[in-house]
PDB file of N, CA and C in Angstrom:
ATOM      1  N   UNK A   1      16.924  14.812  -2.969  1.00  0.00           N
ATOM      2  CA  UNK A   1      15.904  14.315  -3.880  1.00  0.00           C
ATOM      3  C   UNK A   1      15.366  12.959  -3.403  1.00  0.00           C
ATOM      4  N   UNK A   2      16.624  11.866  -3.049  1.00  0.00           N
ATOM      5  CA  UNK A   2      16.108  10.464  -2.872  1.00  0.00           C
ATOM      6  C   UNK A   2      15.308  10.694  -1.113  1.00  0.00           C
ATOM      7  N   UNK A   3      15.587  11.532  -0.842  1.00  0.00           N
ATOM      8  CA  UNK A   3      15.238  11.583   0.665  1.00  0.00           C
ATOM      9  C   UNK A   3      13.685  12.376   0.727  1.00  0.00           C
ATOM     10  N   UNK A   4      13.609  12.799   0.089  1.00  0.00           N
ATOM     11  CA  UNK A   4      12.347  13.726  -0.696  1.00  0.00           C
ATOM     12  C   UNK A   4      11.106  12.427  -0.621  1.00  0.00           C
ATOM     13  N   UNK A   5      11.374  11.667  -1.617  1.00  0.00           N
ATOM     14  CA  UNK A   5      10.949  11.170  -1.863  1.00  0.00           C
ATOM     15  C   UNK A   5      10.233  10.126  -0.827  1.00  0.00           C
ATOM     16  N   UNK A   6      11.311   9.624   0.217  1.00  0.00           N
ATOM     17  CA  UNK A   6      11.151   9.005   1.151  1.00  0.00           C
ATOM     18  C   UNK A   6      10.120   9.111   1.578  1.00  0.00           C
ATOM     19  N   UNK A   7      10.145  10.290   1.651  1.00  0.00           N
ATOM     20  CA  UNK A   7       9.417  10.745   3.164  1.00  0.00           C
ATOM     21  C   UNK A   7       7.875  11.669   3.083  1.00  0.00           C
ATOM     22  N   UNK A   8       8.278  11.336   1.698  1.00  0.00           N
ATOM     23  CA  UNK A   8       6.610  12.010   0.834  1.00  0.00           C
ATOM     24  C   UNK A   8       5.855  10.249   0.840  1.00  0.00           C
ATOM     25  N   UNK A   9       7.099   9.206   0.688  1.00  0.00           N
ATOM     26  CA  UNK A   9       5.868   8.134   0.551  1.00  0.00           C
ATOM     27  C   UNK A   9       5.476   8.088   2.054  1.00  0.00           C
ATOM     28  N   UNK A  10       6.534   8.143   3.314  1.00  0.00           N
ATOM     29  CA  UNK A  10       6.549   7.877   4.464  1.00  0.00           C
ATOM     30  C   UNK A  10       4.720   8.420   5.120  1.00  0.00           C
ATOM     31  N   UNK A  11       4.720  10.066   4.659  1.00  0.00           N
ATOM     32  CA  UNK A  11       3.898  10.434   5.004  1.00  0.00           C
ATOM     33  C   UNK A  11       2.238  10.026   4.659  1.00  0.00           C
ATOM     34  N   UNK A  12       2.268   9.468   3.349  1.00  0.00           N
ATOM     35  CA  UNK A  12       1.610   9.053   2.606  1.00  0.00           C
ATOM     36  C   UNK A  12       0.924   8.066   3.247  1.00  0.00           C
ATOM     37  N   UNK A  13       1.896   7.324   3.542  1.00  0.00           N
ATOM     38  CA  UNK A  13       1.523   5.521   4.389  1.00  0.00           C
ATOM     39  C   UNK A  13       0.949   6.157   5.692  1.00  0.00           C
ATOM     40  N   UNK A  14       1.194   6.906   6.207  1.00  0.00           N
ATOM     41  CA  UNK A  14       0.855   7.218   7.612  1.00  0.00           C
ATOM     42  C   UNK A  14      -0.414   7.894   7.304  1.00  0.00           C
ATOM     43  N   UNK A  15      -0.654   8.672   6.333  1.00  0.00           N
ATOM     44  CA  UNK A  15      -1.990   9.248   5.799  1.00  0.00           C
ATOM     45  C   UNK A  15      -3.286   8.099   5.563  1.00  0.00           C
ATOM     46  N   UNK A  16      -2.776   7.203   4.572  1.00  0.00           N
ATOM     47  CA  UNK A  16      -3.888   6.596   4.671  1.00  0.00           C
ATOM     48  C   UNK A  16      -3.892   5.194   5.815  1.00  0.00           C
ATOM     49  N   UNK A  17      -3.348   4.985   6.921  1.00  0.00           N
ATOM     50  CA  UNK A  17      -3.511   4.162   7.788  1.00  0.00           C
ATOM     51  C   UNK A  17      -4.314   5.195   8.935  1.00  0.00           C
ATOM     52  N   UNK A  18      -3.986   6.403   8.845  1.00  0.00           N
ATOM     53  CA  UNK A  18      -4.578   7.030   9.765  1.00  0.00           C
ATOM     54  C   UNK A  18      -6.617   7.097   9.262  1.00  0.00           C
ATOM     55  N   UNK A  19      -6.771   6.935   8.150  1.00  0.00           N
ATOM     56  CA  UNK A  19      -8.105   6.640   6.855  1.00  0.00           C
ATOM     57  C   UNK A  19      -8.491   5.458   7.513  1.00  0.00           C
ATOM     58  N   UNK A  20      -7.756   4.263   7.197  1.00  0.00           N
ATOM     59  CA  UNK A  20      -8.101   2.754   7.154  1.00  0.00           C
ATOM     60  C   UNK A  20      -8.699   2.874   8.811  1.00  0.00           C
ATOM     61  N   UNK A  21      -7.606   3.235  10.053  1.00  0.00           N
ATOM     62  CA  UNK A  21      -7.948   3.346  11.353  1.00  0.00           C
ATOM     63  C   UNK A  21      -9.441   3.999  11.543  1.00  0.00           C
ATOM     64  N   UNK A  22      -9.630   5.286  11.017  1.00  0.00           N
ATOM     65  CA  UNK A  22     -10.842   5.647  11.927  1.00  0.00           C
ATOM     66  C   UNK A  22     -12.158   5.317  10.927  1.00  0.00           C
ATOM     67  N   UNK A  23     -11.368   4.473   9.429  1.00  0.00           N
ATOM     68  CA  UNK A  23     -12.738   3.718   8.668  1.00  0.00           C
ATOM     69  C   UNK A  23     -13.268   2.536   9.417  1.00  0.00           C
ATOM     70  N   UNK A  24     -12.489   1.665   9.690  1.00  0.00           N
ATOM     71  CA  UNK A  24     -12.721   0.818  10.684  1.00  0.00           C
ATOM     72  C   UNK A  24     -13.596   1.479  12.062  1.00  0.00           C
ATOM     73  N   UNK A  25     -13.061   2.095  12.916  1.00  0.00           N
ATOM     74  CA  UNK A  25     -13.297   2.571  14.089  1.00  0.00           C
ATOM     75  C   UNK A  25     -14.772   3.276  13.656  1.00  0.00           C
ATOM     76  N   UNK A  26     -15.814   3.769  12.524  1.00  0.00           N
ATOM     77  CA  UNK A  26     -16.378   4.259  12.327  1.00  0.00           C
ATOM     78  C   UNK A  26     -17.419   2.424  11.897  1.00  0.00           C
ATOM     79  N   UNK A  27     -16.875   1.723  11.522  1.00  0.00           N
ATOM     80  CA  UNK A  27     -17.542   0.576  10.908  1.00  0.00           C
ATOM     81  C   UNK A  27     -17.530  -0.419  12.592  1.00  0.00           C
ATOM     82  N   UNK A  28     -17.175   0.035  13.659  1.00  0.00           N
ATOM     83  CA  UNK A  28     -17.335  -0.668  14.389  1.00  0.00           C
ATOM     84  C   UNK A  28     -18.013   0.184  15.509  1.00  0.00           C
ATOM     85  N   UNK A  29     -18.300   1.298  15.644  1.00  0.00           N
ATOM     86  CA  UNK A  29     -19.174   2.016  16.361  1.00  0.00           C
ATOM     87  C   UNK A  29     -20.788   2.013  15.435  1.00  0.00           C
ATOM     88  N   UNK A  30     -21.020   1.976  14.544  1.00  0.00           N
ATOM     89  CA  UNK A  30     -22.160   2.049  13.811  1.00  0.00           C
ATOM     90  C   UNK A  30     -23.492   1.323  14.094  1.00  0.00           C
ATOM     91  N   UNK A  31     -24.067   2.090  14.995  1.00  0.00           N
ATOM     92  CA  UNK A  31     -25.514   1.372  15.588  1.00  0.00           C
ATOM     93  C   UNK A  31     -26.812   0.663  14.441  1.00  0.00           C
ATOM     94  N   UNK A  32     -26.330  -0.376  14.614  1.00  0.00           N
ATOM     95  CA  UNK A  32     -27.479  -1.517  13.958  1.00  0.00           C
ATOM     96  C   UNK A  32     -28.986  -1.784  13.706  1.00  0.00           C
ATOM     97  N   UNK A  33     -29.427  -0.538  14.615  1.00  0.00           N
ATOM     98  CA  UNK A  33     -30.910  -0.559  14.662  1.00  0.00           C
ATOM     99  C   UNK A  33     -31.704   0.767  13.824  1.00  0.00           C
ATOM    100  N   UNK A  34     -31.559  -0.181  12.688  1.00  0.00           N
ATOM    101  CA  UNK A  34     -31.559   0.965  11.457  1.00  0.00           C
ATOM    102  C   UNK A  34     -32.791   0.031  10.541  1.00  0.00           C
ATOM    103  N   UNK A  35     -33.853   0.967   9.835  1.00  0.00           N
ATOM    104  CA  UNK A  35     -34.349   0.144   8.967  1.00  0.00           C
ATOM    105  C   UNK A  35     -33.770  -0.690   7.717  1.00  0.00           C
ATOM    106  N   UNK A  36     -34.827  -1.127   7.440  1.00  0.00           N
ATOM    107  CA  UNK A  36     -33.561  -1.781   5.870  1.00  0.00           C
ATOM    108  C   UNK A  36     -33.239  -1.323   4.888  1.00  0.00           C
ATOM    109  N   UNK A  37     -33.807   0.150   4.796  1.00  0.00           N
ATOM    110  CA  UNK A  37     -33.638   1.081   3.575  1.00  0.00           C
ATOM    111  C   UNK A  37     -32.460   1.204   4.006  1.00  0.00           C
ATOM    112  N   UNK A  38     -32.600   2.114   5.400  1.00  0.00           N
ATOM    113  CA  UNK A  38     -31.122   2.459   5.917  1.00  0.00           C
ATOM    114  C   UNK A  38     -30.060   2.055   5.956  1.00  0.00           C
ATOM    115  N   UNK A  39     -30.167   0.389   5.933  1.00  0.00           N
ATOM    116  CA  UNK A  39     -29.140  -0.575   6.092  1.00  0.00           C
ATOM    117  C   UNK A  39     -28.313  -0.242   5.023  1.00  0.00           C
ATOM    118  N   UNK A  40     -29.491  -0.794   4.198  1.00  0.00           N
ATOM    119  CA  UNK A  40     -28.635  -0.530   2.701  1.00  0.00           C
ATOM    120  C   UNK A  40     -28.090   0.701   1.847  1.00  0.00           C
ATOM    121  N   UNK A  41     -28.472   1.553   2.597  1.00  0.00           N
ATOM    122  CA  UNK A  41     -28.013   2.737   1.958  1.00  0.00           C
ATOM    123  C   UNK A  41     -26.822   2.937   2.994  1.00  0.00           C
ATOM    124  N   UNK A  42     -26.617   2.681   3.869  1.00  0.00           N
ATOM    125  CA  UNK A  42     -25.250   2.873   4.851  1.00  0.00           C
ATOM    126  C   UNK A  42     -24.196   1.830   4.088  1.00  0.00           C
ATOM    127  N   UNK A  43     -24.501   0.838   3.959  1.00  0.00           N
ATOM    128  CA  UNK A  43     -24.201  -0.624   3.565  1.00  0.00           C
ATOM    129  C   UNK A  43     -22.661   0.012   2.010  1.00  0.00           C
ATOM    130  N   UNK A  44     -24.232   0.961   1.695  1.00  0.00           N
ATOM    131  CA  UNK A  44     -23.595   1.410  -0.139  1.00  0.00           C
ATOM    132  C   UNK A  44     -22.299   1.992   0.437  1.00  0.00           C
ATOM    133  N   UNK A  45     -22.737   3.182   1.369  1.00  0.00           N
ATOM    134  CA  UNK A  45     -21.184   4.164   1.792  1.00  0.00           C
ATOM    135  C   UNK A  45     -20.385   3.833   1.862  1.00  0.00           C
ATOM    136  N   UNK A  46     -20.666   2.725   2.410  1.00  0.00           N
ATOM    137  CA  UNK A  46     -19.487   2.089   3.371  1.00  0.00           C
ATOM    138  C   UNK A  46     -18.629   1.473   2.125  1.00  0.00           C
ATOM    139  N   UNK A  47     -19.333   0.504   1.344  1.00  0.00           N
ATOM    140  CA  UNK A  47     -18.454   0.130   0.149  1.00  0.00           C
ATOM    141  C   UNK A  47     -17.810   1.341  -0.769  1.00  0.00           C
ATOM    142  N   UNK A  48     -18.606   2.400  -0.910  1.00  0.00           N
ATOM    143  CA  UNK A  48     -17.726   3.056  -1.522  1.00  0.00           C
ATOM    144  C   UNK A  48     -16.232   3.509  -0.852  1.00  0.00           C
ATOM    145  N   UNK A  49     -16.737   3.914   0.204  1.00  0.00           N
ATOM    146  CA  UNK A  49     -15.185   4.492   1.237  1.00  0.00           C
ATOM    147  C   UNK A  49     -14.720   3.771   1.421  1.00  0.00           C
ATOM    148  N   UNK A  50     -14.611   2.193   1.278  1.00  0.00           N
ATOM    149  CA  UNK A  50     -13.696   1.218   1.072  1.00  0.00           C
ATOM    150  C   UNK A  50     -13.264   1.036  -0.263  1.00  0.00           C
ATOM    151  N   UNK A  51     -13.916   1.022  -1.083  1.00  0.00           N
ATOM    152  CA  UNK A  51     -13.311   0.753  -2.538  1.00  0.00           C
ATOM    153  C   UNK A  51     -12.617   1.942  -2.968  1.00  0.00           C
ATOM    154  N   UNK A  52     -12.735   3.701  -2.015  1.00  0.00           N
ATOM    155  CA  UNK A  52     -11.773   4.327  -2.462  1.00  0.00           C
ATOM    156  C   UNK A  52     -10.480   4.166  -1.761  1.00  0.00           C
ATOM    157  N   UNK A  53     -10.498   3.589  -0.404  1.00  0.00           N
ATOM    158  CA  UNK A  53      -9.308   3.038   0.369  1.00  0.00           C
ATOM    159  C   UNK A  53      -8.717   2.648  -0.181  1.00  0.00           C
ATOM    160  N   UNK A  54      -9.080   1.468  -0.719  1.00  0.00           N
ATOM    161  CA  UNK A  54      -8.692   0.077  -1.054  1.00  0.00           C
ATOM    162  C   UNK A  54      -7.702   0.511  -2.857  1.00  0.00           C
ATOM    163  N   UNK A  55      -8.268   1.210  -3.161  1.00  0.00           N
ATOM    164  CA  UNK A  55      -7.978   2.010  -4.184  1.00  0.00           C
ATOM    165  C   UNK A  55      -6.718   2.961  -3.883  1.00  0.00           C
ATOM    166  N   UNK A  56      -6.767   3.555  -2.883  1.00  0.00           N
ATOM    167  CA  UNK A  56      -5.568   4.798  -2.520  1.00  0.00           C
ATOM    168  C   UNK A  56      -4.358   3.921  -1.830  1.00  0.00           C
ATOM    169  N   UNK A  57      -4.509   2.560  -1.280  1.00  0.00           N
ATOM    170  CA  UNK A  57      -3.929   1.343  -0.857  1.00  0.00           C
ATOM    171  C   UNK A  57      -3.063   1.298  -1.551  1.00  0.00           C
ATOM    172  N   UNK A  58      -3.911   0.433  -2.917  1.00  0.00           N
ATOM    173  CA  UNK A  58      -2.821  -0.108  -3.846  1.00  0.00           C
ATOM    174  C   UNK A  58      -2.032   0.699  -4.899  1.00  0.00           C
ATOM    175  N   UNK A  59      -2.538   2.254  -4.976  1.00  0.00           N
ATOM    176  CA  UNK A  59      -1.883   2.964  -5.376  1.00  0.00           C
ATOM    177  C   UNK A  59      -0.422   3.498  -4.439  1.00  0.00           C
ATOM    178  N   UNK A  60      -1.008   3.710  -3.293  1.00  0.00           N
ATOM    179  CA  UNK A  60       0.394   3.720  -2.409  1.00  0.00           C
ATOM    180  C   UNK A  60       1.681   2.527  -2.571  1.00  0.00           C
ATOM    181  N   UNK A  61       0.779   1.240  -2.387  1.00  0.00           N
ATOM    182  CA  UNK A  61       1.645  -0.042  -2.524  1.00  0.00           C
ATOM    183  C   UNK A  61       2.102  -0.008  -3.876  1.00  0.00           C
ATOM    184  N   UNK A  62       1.796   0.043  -4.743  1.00  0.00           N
ATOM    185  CA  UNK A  62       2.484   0.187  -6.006  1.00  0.00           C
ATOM    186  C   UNK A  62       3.296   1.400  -6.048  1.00  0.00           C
ATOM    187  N   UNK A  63       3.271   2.381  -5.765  1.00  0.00           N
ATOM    188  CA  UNK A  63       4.351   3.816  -5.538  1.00  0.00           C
ATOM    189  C   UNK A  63       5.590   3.442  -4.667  1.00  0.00           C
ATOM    190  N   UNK A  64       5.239   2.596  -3.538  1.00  0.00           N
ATOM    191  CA  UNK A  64       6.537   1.339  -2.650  1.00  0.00           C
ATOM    192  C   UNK A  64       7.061   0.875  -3.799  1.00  0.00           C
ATOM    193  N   UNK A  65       6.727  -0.116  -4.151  1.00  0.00           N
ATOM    194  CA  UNK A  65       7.343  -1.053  -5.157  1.00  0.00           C
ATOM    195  C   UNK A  65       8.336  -0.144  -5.884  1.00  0.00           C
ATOM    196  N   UNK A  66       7.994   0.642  -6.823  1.00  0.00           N
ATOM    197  CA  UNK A  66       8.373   1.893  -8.069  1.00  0.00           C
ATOM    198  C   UNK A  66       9.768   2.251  -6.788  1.00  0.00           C
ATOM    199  N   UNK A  67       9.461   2.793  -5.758  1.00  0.00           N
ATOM    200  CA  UNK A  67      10.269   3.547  -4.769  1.00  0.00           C
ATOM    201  C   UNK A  67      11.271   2.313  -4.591  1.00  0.00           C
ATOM    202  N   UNK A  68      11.268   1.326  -4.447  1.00  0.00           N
ATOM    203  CA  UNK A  68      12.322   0.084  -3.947  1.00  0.00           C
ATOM    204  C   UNK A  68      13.210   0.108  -5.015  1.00  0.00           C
ATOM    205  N   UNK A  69      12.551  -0.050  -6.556  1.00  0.00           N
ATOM    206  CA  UNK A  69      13.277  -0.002  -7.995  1.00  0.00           C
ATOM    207  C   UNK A  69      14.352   1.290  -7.824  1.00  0.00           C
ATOM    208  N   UNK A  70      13.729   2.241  -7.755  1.00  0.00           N
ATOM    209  CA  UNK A  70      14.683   3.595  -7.657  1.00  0.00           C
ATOM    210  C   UNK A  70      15.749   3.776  -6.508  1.00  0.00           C
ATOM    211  N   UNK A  71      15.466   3.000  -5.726  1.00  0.00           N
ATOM    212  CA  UNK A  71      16.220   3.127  -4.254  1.00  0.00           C
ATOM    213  C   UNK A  71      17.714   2.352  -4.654  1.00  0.00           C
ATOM    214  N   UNK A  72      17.758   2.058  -5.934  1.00  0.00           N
ATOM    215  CA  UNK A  72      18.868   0.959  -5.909  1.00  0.00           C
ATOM    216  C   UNK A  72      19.976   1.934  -6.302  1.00  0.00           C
ATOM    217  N   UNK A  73      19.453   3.357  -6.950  1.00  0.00           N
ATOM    218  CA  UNK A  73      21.271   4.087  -7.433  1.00  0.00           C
ATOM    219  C   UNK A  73      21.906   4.642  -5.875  1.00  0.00           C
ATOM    220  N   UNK A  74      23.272   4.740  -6.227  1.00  0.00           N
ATOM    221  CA  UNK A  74      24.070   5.087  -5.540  1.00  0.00           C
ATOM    222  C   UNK A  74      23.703   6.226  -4.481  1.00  0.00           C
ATOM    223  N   UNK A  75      22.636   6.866  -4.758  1.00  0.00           N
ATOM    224  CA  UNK A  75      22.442   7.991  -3.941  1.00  0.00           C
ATOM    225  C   UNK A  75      22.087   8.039  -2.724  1.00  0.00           C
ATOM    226  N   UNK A  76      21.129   6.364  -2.640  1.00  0.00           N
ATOM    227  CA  UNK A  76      20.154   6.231  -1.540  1.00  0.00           C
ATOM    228  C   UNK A  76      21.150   5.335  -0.449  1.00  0.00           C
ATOM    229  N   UNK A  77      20.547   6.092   0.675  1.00  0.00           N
ATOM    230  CA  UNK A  77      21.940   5.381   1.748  1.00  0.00           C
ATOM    231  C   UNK A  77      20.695   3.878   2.106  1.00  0.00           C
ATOM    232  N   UNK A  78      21.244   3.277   3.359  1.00  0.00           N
ATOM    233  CA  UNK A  78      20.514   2.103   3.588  1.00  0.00           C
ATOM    234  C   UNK A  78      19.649   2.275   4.221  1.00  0.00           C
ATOM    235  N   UNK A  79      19.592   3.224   5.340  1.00  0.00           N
ATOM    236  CA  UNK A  79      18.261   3.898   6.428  1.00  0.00           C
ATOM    237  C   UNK A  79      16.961   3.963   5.284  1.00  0.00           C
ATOM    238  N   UNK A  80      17.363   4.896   3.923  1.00  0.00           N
ATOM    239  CA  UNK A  80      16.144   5.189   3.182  1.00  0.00           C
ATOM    240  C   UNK A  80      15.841   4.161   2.613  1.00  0.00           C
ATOM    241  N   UNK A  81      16.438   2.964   1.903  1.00  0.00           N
ATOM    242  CA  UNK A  81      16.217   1.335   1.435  1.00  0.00           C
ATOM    243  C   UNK A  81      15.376   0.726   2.543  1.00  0.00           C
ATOM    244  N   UNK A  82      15.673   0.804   4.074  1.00  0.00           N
ATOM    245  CA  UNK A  82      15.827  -0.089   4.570  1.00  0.00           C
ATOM    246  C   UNK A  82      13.789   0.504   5.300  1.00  0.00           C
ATOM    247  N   UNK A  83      13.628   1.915   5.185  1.00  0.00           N
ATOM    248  CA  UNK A  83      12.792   2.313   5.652  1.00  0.00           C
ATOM    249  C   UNK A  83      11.108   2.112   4.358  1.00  0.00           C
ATOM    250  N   UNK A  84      11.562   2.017   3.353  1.00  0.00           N
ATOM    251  CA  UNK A  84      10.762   2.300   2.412  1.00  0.00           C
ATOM    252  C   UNK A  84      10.607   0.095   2.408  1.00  0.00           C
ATOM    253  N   UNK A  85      11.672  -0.549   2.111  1.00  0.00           N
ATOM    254  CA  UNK A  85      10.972  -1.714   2.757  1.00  0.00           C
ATOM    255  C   UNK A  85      10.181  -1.809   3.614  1.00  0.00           C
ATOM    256  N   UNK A  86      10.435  -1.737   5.082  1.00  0.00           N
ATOM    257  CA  UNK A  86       9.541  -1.854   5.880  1.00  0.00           C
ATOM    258  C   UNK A  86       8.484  -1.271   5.703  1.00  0.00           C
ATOM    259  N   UNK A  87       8.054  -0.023   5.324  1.00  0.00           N
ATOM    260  CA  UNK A  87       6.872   0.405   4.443  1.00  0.00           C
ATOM    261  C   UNK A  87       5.776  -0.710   3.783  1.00  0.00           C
ATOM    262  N   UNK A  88       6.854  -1.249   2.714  1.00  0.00           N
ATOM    263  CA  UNK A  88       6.181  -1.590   1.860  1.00  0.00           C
ATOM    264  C   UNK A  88       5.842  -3.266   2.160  1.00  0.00           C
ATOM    265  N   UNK A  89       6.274  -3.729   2.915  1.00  0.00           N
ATOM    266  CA  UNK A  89       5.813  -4.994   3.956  1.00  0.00           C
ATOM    267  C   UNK A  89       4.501  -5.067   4.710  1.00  0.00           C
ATOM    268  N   UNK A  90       4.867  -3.634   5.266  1.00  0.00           N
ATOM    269  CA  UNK A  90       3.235  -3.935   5.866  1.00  0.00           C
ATOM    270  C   UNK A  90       2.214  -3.266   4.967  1.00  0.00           C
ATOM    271  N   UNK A  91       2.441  -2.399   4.119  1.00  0.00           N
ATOM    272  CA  UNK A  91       1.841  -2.526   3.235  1.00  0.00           C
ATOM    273  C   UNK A  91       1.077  -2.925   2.189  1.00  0.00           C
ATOM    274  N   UNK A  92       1.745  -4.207   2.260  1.00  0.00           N
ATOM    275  CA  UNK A  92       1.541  -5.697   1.596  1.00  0.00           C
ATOM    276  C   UNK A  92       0.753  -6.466   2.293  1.00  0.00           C
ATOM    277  N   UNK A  93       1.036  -5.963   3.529  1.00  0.00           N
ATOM    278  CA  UNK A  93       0.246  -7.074   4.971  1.00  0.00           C
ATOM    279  C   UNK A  93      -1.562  -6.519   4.523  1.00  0.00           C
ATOM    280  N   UNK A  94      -1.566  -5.314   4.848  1.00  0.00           N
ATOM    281  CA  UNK A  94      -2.719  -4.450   4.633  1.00  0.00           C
ATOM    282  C   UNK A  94      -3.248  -5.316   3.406  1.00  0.00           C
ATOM    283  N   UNK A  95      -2.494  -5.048   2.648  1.00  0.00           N
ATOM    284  CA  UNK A  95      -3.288  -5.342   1.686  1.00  0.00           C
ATOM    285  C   UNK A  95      -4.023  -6.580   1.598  1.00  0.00           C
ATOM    286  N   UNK A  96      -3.218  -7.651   2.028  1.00  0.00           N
ATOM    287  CA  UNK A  96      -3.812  -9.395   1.668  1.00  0.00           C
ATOM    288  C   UNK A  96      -5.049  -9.209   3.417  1.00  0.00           C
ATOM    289  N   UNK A  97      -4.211  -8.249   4.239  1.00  0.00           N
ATOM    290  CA  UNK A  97      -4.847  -8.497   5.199  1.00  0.00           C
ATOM    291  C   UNK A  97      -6.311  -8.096   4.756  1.00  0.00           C
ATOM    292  N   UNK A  98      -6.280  -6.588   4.178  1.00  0.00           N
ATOM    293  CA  UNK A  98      -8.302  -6.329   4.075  1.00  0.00           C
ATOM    294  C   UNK A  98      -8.867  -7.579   3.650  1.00  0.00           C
ATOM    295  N   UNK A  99      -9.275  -7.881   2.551  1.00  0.00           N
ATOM    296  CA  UNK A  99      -9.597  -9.759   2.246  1.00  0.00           C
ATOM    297  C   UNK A  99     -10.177  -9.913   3.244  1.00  0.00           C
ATOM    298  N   UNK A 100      -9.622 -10.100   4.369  1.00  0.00           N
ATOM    299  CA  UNK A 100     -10.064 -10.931   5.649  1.00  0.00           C
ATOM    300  C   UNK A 100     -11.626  -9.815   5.427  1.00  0.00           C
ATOM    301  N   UNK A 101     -11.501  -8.609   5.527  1.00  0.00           N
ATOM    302  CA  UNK A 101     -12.719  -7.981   6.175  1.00  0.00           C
ATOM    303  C   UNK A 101     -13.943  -8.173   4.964  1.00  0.00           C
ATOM    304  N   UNK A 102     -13.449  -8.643   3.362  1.00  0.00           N
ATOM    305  CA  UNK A 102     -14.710  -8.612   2.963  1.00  0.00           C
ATOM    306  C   UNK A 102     -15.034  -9.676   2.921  1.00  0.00           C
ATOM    307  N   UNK A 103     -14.172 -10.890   3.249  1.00  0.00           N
ATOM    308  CA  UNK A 103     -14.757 -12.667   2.986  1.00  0.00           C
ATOM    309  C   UNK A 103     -15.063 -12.742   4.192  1.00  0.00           C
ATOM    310  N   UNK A 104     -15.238 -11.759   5.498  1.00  0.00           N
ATOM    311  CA  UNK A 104     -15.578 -12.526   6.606  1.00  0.00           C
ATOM    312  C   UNK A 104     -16.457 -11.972   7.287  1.00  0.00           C
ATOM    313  N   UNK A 105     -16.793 -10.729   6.638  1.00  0.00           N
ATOM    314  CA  UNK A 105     -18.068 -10.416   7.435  1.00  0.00           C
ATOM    315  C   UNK A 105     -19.465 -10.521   6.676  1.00  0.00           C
TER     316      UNK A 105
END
């Protein structure tokens, strides 16, 4: 069960970093010589598919947290504690890290 769990968040995190990766990689190939309707209507997408990221983010990061609370009965050995931390670290990183991308561009 506790191992279940693990590895449903495990996959999870790897799901949406594999999202965040080719959202980025899609926001940095995106040719600039676009009118200004266009701009702005690309401009919109783009915020939305970030605000649903950013959204599926902190729902993941909060499902870490919940997962750390539960990790404490007797069942869970230290590999699964010790893995769902590290998870939820960089998870955390992600998170304060996006910031950077909307105050700086």
């Amino acid at each position: 069960m506790v191992q279940d769990l693990v590895e449903t968040f495990s996959f999870n995190a790897r799901r949406i970093a594999r999202k965040l990766a080719h959202f980025v990689g899609v926001l940095n190939r995106e040719d600039l010589n676009y009118q200004a309707d266009s701009l702005r209507e690309i401009a919109a997408k783009n915020r939305t598919i970030y605000q649903r990221l950013r959204k599926e983010l902190e729902d993941l990061t909060n499902h870490g947290h919940y997962l750390m609370t539960s990790l404490q009965n007797p069942d869970a050995n230290l590999m699964q504690k010790f893995a769902v931390q590290i998870l939820c670290k960089q998870l955390d990183q992600v998170c304060c890290g996006s910031n950077f991308l909307l105050t700086h561009n």
